[in-house]
C-alpha atoms as a PDB file:
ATOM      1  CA  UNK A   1     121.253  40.884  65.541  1.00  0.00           C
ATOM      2  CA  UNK A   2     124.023  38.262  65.694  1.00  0.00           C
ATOM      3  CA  UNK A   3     125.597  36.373  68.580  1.00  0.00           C
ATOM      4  CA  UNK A   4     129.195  36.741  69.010  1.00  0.00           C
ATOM      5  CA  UNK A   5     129.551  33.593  71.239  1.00  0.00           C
ATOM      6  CA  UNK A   6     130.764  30.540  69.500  1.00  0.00           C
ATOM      7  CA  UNK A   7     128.381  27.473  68.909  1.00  0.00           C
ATOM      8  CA  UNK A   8     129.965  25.291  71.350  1.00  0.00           C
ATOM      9  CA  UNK A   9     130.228  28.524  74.286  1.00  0.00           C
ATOM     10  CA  UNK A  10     126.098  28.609  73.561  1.00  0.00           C
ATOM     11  CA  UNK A  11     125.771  25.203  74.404  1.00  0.00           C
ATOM     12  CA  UNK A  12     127.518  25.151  77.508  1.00  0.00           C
ATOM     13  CA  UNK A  13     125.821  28.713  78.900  1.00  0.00           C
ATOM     14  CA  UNK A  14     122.078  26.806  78.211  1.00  0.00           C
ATOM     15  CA  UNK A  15     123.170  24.058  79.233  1.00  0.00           C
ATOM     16  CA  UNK A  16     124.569  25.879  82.679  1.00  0.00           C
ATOM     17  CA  UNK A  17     120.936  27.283  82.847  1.00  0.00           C
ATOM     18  CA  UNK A  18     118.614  23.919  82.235  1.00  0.00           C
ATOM     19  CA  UNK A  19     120.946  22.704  85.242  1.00  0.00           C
ATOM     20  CA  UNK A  20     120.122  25.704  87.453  1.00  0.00           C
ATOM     21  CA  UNK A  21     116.506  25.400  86.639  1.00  0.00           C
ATOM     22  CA  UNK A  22     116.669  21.828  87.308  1.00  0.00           C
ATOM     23  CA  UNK A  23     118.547  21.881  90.566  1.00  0.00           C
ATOM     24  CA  UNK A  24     115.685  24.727  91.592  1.00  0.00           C
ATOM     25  CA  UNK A  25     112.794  22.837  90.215  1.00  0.00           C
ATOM     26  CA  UNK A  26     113.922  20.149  92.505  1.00  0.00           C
ATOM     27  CA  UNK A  27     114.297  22.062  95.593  1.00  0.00           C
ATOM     28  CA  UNK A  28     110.945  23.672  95.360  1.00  0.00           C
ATOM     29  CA  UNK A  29     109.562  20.177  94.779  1.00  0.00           C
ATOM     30  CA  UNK A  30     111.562  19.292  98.193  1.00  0.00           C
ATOM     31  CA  UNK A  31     110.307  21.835  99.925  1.00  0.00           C
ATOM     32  CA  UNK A  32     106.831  21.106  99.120  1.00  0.00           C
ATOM     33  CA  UNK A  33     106.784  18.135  99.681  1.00  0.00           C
ATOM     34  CA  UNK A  34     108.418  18.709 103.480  1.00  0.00           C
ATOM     35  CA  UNK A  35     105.825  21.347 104.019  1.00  0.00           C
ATOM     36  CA  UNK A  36     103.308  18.407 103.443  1.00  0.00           C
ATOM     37  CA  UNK A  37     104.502  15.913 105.419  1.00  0.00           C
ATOM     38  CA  UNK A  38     104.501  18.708 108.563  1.00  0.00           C
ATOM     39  CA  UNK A  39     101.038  19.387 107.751  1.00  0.00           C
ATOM     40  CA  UNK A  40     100.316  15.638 107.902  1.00  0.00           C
ATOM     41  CA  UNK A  41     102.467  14.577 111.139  1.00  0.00           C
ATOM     42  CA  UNK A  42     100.007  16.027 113.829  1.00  0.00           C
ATOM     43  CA  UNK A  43      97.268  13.511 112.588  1.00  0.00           C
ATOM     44  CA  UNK A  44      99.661  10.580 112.193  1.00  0.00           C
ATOM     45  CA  UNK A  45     100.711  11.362 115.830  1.00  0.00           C
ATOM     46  CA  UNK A  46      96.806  11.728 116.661  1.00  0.00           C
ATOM     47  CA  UNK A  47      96.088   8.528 114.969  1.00  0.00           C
ATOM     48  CA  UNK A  48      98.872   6.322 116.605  1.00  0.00           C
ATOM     49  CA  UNK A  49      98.131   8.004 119.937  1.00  0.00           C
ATOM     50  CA  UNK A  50      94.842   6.029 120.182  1.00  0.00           C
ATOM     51  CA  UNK A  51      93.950   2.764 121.758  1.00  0.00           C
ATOM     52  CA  UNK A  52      92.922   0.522 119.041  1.00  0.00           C
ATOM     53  CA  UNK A  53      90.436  -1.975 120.908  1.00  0.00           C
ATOM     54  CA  UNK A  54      90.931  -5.292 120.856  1.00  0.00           C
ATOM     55  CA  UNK A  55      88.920  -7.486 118.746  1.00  0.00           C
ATOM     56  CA  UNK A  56      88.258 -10.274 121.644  1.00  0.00           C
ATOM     57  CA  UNK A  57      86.985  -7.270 124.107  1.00  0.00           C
ATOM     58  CA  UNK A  58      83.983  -7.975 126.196  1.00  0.00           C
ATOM     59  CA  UNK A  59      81.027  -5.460 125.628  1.00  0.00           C
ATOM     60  CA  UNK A  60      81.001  -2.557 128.541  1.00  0.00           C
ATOM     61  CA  UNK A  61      77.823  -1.776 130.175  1.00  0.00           C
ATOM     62  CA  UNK A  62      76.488   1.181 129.104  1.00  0.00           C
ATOM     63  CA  UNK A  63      77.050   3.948 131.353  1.00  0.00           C
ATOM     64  CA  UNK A  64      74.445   6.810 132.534  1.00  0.00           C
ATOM     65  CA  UNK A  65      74.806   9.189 129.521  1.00  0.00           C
ATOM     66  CA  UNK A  66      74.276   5.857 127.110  1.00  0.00           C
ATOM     67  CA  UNK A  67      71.223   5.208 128.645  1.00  0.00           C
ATOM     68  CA  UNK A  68      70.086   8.944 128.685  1.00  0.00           C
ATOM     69  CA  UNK A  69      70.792   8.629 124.779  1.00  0.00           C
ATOM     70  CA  UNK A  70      68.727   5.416 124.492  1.00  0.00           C
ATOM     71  CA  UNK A  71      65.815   6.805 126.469  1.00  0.00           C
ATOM     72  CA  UNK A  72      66.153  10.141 124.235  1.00  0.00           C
ATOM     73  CA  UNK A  73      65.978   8.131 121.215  1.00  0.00           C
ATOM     74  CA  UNK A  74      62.976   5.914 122.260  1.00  0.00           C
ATOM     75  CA  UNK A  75      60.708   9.056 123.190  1.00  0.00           C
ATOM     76  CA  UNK A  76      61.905  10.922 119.681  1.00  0.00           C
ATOM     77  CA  UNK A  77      60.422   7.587 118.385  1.00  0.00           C
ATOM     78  CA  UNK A  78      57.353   7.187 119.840  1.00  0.00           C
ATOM     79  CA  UNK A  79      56.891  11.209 119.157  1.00  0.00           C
ATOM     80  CA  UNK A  80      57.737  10.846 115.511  1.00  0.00           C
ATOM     81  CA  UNK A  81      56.060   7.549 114.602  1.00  0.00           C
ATOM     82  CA  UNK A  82      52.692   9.059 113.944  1.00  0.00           C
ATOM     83  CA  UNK A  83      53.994  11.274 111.108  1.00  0.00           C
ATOM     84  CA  UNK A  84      55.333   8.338 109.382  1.00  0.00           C
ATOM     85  CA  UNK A  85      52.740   6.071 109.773  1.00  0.00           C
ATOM     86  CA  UNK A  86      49.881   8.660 108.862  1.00  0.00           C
ATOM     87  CA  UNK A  87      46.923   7.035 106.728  1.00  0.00           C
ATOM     88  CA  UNK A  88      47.075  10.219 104.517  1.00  0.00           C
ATOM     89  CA  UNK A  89      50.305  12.131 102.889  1.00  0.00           C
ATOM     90  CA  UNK A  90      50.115  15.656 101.922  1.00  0.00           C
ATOM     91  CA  UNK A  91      51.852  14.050  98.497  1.00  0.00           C
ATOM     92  CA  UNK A  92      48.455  12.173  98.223  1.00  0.00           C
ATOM     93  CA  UNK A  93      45.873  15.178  99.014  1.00  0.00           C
ATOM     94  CA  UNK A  94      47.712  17.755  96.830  1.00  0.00           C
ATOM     95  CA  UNK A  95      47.799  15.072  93.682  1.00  0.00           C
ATOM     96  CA  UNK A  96      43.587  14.359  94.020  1.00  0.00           C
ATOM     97  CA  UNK A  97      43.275  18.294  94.288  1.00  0.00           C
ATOM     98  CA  UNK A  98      45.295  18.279  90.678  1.00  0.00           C
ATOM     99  CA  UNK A  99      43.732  15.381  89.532  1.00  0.00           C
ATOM    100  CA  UNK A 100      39.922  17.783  89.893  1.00  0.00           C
ATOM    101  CA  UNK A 101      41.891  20.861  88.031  1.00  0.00           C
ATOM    102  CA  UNK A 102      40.261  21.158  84.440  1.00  0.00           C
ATOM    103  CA  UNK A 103      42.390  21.485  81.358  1.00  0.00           C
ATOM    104  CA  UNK A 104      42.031  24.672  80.970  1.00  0.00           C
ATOM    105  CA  UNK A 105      43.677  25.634  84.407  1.00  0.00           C
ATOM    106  CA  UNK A 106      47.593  25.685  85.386  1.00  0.00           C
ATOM    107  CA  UNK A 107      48.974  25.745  89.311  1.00  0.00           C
ATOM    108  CA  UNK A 108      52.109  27.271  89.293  1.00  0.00           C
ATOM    109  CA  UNK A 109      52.323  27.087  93.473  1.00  0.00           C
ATOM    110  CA  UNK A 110      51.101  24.601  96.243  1.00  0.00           C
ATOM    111  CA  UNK A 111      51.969  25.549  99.629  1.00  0.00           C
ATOM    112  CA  UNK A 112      51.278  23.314 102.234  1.00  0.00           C
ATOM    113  CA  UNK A 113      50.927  23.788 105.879  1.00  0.00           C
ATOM    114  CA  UNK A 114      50.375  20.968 108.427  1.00  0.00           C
ATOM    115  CA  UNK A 115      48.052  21.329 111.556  1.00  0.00           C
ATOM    116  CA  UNK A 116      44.489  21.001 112.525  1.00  0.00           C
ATOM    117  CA  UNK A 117      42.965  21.844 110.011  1.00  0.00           C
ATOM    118  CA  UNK A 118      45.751  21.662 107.465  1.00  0.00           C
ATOM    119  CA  UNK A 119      45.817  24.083 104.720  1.00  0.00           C
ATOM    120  CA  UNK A 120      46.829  23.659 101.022  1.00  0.00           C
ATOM    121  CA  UNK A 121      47.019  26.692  98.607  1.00  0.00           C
ATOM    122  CA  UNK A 122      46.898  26.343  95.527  1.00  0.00           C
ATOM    123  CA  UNK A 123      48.363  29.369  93.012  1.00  0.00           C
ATOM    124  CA  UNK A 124      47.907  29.572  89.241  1.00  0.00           C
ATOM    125  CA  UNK A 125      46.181  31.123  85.970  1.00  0.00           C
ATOM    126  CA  UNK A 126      42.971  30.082  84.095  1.00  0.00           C
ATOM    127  CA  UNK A 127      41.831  31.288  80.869  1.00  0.00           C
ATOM    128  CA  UNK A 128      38.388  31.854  82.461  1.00  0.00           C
ATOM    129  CA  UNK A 129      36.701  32.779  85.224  1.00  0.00           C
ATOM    130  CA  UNK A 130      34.795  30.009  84.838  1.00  0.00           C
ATOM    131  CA  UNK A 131      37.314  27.431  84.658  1.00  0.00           C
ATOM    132  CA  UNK A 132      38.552  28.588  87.744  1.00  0.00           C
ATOM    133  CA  UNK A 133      34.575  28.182  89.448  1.00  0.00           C
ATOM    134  CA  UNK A 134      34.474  24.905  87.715  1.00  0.00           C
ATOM    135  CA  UNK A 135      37.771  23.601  89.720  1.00  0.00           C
ATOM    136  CA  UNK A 136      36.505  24.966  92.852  1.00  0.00           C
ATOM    137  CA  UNK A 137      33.438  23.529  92.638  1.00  0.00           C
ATOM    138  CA  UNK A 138      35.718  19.866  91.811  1.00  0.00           C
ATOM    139  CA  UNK A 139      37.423  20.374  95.337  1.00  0.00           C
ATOM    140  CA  UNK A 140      34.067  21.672  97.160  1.00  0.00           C
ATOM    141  CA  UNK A 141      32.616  18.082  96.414  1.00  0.00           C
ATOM    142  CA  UNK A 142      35.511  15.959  97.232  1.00  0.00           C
ATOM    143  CA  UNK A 143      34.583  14.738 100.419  1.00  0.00           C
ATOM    144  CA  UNK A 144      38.483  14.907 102.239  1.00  0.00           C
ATOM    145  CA  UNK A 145      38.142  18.671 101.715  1.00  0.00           C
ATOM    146  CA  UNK A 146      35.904  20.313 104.893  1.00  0.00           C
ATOM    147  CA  UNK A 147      36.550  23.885 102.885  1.00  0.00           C
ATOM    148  CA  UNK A 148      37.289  25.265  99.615  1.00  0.00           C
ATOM    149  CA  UNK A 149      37.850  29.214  99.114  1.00  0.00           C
ATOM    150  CA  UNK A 150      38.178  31.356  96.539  1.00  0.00           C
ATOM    151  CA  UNK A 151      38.505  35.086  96.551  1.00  0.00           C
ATOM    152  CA  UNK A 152      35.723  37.304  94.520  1.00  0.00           C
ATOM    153  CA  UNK A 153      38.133  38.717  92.822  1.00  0.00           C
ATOM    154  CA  UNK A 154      39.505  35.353  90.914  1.00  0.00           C
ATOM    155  CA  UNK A 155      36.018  34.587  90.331  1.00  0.00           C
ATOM    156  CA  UNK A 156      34.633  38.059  88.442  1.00  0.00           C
ATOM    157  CA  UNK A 157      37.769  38.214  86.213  1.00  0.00           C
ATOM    158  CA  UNK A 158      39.579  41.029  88.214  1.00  0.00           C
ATOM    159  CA  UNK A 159      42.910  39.220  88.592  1.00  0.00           C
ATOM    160  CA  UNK A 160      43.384  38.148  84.746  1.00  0.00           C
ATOM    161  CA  UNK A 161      43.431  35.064  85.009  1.00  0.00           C
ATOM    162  CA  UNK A 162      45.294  34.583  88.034  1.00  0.00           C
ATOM    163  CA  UNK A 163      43.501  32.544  91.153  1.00  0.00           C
ATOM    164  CA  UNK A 164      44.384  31.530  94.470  1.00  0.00           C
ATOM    165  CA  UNK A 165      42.313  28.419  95.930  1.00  0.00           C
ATOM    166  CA  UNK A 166      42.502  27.836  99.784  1.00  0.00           C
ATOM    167  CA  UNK A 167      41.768  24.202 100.700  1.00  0.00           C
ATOM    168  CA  UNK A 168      41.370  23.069 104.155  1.00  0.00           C
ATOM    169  CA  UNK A 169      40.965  19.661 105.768  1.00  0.00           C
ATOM    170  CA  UNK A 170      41.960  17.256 107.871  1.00  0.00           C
ATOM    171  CA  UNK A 171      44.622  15.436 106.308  1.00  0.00           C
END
């Protein structure tokens, strides 16, 4: 297929349409760029609607609800320091309970749960039953622990492999 237009007549029709797609390029880019600035205006006009304080302002006394939120704060405090200034961490009771686990045995779950007495399960396989009496036997005489359990089950075999260890305690 030829064209019939003249060399110079196909210059001047694409150059006809790089100006159209220029001049529409640009609009869109105005456009946008509009749209933006209206999306932006109601936070400028938030922003310079504000007071800015001054820097050489004398400290207010605190009103009611400040000193409702300091008294708040103060009894969360004095409720919450025991938990973070307990002699014992659950971090430190489940690693001594892994540190008594013979090498034959892998936990695959701890779940913790916090009260009086607090509980720690412990969830894995052994490759024998007796590996499995041999670590509860580890925890039994570790004195933090007031009771380690083990169902029959894990014990005789019957769950291939797989035990569950219930240690309880106050820690």
């Amino acid at each position: 297929m030829s064209n019939v237009l003249p060399q110079e007549v196909q210059r001047a029709v694409w150059s006809t349409y790089r100006a159209r797609f220029i001049i529409a390029g640009s609009l869109v880019v105005i456009i946008a760029a509009a749209l933006a600035a209206l999306a932006l205006l109601p936070s400028f006009l938030a922003l310079r609607s504000v007071p800015v304080p001054s820097v050489n302002a004398a400290p207010t006394a605190p009103n009611a609800s400040d000193r409702d939120q300091i008294n708040r704060t103060q009894s969360l405090l004095a409720e919450l320091t025991p938990l973070v200034s307990a002699t014992t961490s659950p971090v430190d009771i489940v690693s001594r309970a892994l540190a008594l686990r013979p090498s034959g045995v892998t936990v695959d779950h701890i779940t913790y749960t916090s009260g009086h007495p607090s509980v720690i399960m412990l969830v894995g396989s052994a490759a024998a039953p007796s590996e499995i009496d041999a670590f509860r036997a580890a925890l039994a005489a570790e004195p933090r622990f007031t009771s380690v359990s083990v169902p029959v089950n894990d014990l005789v075999g019957a769950g291939g492999g797989r035990f569950s260890i219930t240690i309880s305690g106050n820690f």
